[in-house]
C-alpha atoms as a PDB file:
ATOM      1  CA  UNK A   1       0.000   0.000   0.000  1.00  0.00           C
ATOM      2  CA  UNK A   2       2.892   2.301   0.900  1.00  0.00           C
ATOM      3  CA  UNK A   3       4.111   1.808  -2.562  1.00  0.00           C
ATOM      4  CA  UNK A   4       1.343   2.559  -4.538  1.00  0.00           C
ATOM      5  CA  UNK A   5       0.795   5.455  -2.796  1.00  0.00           C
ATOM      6  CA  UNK A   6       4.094   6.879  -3.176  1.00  0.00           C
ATOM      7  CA  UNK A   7       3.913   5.912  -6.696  1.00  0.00           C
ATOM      8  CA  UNK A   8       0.802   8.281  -6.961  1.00  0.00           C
ATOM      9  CA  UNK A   9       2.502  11.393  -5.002  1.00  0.00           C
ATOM     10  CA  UNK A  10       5.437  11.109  -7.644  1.00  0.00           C
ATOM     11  CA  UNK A  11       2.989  11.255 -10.189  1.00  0.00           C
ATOM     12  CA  UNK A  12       1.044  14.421  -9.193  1.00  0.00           C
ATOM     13  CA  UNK A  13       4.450  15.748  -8.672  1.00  0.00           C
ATOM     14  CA  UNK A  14       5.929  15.439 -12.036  1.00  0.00           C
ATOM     15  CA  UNK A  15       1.949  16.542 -13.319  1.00  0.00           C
ATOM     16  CA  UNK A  16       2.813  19.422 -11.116  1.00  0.00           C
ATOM     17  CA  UNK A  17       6.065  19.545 -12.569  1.00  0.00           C
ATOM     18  CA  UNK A  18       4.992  19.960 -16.202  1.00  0.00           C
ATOM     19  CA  UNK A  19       2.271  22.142 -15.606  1.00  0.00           C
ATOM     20  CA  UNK A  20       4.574  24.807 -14.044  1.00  0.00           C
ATOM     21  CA  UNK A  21       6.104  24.720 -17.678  1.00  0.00           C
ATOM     22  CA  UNK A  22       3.056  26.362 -19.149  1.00  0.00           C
ATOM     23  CA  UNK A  23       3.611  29.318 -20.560  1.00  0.00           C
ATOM     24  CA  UNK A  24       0.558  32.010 -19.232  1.00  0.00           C
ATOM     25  CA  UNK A  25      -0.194  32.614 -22.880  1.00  0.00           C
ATOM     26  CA  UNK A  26      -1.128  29.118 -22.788  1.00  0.00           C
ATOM     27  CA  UNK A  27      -3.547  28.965 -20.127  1.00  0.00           C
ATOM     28  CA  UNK A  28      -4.461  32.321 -18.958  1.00  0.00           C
ATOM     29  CA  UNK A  29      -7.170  30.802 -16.544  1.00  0.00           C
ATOM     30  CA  UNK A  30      -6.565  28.045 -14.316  1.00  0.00           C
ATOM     31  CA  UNK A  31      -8.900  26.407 -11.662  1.00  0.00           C
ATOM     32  CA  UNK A  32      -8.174  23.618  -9.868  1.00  0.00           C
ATOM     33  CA  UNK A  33     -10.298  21.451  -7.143  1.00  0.00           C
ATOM     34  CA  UNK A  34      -8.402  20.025  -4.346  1.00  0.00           C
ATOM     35  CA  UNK A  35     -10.074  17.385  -1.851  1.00  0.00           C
ATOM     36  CA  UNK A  36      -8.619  15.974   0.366  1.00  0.00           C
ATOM     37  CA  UNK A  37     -10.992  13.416   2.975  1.00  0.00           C
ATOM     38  CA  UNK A  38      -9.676  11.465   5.931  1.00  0.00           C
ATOM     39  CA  UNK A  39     -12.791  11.261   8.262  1.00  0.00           C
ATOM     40  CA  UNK A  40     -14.900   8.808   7.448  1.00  0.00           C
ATOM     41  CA  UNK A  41     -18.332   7.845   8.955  1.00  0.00           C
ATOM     42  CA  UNK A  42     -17.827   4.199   8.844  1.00  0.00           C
ATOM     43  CA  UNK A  43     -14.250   3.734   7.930  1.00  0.00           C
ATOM     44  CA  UNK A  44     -11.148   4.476   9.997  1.00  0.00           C
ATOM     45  CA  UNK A  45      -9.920   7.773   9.373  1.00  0.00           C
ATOM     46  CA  UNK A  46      -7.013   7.734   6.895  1.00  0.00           C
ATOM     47  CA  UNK A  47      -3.723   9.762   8.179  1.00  0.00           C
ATOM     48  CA  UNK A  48      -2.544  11.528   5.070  1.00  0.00           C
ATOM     49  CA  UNK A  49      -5.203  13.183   2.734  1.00  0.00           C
ATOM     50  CA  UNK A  50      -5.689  16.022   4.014  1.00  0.00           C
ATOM     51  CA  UNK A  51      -2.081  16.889   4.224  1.00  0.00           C
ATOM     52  CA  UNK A  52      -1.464  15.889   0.554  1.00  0.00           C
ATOM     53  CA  UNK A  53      -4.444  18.202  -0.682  1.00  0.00           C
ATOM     54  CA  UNK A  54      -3.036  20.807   1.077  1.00  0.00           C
ATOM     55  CA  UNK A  55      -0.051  20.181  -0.537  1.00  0.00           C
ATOM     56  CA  UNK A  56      -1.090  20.148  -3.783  1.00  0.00           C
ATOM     57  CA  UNK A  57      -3.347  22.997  -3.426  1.00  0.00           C
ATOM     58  CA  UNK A  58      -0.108  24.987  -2.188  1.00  0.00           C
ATOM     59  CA  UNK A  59       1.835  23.868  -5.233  1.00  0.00           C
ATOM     60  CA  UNK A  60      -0.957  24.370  -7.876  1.00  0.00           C
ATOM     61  CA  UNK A  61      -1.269  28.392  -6.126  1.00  0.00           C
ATOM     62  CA  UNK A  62       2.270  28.870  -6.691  1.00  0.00           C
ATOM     63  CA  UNK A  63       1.516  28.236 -10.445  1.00  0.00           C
ATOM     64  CA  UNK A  64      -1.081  30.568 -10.829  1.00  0.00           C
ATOM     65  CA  UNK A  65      -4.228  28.172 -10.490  1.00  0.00           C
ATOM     66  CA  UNK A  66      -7.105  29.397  -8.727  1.00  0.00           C
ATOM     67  CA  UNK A  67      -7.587  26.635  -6.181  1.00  0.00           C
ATOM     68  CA  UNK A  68     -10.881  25.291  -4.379  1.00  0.00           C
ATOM     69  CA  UNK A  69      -9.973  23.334  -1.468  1.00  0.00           C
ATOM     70  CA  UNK A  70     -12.112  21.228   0.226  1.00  0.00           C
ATOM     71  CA  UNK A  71     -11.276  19.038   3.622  1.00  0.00           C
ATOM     72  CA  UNK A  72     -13.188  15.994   4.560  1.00  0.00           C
ATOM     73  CA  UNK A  73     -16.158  17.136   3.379  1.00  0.00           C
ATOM     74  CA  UNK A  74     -19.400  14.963   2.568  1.00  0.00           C
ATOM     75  CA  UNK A  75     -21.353  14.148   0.123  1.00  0.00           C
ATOM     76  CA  UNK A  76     -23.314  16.947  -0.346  1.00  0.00           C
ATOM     77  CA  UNK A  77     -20.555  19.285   0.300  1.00  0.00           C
ATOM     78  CA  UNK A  78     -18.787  17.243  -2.593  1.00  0.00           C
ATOM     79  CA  UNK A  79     -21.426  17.461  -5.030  1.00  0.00           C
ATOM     80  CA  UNK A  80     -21.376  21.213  -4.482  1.00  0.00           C
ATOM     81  CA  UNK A  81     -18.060  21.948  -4.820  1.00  0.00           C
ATOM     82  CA  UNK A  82     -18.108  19.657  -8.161  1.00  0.00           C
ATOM     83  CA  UNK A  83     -20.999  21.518  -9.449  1.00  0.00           C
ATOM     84  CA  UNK A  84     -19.076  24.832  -8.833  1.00  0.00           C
ATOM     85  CA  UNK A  85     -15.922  23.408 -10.433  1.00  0.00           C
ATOM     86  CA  UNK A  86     -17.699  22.501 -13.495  1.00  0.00           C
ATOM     87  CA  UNK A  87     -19.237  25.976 -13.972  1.00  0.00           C
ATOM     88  CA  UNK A  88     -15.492  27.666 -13.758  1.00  0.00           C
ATOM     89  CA  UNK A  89     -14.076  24.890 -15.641  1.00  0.00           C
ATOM     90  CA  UNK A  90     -16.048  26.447 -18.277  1.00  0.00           C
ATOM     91  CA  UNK A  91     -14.544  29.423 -18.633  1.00  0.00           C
ATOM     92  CA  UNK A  92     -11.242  28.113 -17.865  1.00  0.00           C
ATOM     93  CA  UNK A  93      -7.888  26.977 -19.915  1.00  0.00           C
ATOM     94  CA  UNK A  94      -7.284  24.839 -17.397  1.00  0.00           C
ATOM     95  CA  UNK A  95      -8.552  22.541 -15.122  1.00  0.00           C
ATOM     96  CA  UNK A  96      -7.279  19.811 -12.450  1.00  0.00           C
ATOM     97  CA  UNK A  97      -9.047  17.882 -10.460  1.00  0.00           C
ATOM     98  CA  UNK A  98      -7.380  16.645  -7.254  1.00  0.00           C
ATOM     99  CA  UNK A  99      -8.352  13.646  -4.688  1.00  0.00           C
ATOM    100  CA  UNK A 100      -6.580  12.272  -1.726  1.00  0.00           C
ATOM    101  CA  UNK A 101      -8.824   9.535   0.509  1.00  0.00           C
ATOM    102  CA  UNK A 102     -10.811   6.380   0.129  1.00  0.00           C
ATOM    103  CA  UNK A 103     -11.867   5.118  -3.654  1.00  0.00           C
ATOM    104  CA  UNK A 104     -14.457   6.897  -5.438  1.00  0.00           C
ATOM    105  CA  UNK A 105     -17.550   5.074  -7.339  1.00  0.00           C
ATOM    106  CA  UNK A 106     -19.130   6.525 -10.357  1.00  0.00           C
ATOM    107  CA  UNK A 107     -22.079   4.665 -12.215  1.00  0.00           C
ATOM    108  CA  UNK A 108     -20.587   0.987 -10.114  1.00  0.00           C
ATOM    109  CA  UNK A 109     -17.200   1.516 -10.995  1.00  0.00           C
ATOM    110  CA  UNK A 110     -14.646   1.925  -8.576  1.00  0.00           C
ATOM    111  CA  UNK A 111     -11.687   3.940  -8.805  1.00  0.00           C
ATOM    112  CA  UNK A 112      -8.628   4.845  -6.179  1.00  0.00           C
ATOM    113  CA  UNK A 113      -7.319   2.637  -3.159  1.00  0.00           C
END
């Protein structure tokens, strides 16, 4: 488990990494939503998450994204801050979308560790 998740935090970084190479003619615009959940109602709480989306959100800021952040939030608070991500996506040249915590579902499929 240790390994796949440092696998994953080297990957956002060199993500991270590349996207600092943009040139702001490229993407004038850039939003980003950062979540980060560790409290869980039925699972034991995870230690890291919310560290690593802070992280990230930190990192993405220093590149010039505008960056929603979002701590162990729930569902609803989720769908919200989705719904307000897609609506500045729109007008955006770029967008990132950022998780740290349990696997996410979408129409049965599972996704994450």
């Amino acid at each position: 488990m240790k390994r796949k998740r440092s696998f994953f935090v080297l990957l956002g970084a060199i993500c991270i990494g590349l996207l600092t190479q943009l040139s702001p003619s490229l993407a004038d615009k850039r939003v980003a939503l950062v979540i980060g959940n560790a409290k869980y109602k039925n699972t034991p709480a995870l230690a890291n998450p919310a560290n690593d989306a802070s992280d990230v959100a930190e990192a993405l800021k220093a590149i010039g994204f505008e960056v929603t952040l979002a701590i162990d939030v729930d569902k609803r608070q989720m769908d919200q801050a989705l719904a307000q991500f897609a609506r500045a996506s729109t007008k955006a040249d770029a967008s990132l979308f950022y998780y740290a915590g349990h696997g996410m579902q979408y129409q049965g499929r599972q996704s994450g560790g």
